[in-house]
Each structure stands twice: as C-alpha cells, then as structure tokens.
Protein backbone atom coordinates (compact mmCIF):
# COMPACT_ATOMS: atom_id res chain seq x y z
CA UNK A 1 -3.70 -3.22 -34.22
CA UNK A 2 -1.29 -4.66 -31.84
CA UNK A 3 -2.97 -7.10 -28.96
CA UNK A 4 -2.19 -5.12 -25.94
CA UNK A 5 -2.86 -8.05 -23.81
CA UNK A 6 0.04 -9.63 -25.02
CA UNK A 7 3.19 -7.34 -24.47
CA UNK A 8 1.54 -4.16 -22.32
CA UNK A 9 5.20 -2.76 -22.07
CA UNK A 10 6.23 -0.29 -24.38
CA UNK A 11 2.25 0.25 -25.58
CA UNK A 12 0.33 2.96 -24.51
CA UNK A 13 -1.67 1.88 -21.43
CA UNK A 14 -4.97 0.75 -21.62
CA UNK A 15 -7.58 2.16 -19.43
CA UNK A 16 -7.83 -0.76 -17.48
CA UNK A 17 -4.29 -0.61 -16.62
CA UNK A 18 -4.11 2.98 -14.91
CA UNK A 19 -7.51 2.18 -13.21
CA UNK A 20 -5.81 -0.68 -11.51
CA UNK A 21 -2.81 1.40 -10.88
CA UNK A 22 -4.45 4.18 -9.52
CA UNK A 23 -6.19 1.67 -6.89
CA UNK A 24 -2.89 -0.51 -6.25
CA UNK A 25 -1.40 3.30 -5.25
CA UNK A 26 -4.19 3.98 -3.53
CA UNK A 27 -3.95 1.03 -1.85
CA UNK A 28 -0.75 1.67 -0.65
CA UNK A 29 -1.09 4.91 0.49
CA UNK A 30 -4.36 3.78 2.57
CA UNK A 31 -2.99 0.40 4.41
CA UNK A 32 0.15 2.82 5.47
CA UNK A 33 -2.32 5.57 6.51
CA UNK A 34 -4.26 2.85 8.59
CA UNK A 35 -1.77 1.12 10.10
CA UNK A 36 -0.06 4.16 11.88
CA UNK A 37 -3.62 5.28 13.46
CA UNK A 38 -3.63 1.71 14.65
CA UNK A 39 -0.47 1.77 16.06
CA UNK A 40 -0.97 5.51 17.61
CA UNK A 41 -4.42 4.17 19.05
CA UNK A 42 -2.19 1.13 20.86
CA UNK A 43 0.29 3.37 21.84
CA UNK A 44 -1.91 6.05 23.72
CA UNK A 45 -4.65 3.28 24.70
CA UNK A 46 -2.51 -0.07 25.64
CA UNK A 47 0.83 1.87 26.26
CA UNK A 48 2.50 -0.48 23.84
CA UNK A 49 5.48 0.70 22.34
CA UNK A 50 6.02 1.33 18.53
CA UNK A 51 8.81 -0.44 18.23
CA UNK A 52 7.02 -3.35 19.69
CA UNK A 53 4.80 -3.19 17.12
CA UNK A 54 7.24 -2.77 14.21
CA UNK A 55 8.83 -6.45 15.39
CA UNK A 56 5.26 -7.94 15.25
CA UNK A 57 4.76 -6.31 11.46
CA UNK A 58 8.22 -6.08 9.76
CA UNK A 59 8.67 -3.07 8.28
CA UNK A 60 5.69 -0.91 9.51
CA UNK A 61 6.29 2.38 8.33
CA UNK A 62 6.86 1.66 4.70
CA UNK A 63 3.30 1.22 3.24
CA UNK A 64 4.79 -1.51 0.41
C-alpha cells in the first residue's frame, strides 16, 4: 500500500487529515465569530468605531 504520508494529494484522506480539517474550519469560523462580539462589545461599551478597529486588525471581517 501506498505511504500516505508521503504524497497525501490525490489519495484518499486519512482520518487524521479531515479531523484536522474539520478543526482548522472550525477554527476559522470561531476566531471570526469572536472577533465581531469583541468589536460589537467596544463599539456599544467604549464608543469606538468599527472602522477603527478594522485599521488596528487588517482585514477584520474575513475570518482567514
């Protein structure tokens, strides 16, 4: 059988492979998710702007 390890693309993934996927999506989706209930929080507590934040953290909405 053909060592995986090796060349993963074009081979069926292994287990460990969509686990880490799955958590590197998850991830993701979470930082984005947590970062706009920070900057909401700021926004209604401080009065800080969003867009002030977006210049501090480039890109901001994009979860990536």
């Amino acid at each position: 059988m053909a060592d995986l390890s090796v060349h993963p693309w074009g081979q069926p993934f292994r287990r460990r492979d969509i686990v880490t996927l799955i958590f590197t999506i998850m991830g993701w989706i979470l930082r984005g998710f947590f970062e706009k209930i920070v900057c909401v929080v700021w926004y209604t507590r401080f009065g800080v702007r969003i867009e002030d934040l977006s210049s501090l953290h480039p890109g901001w909405p994009q979860p990536l």
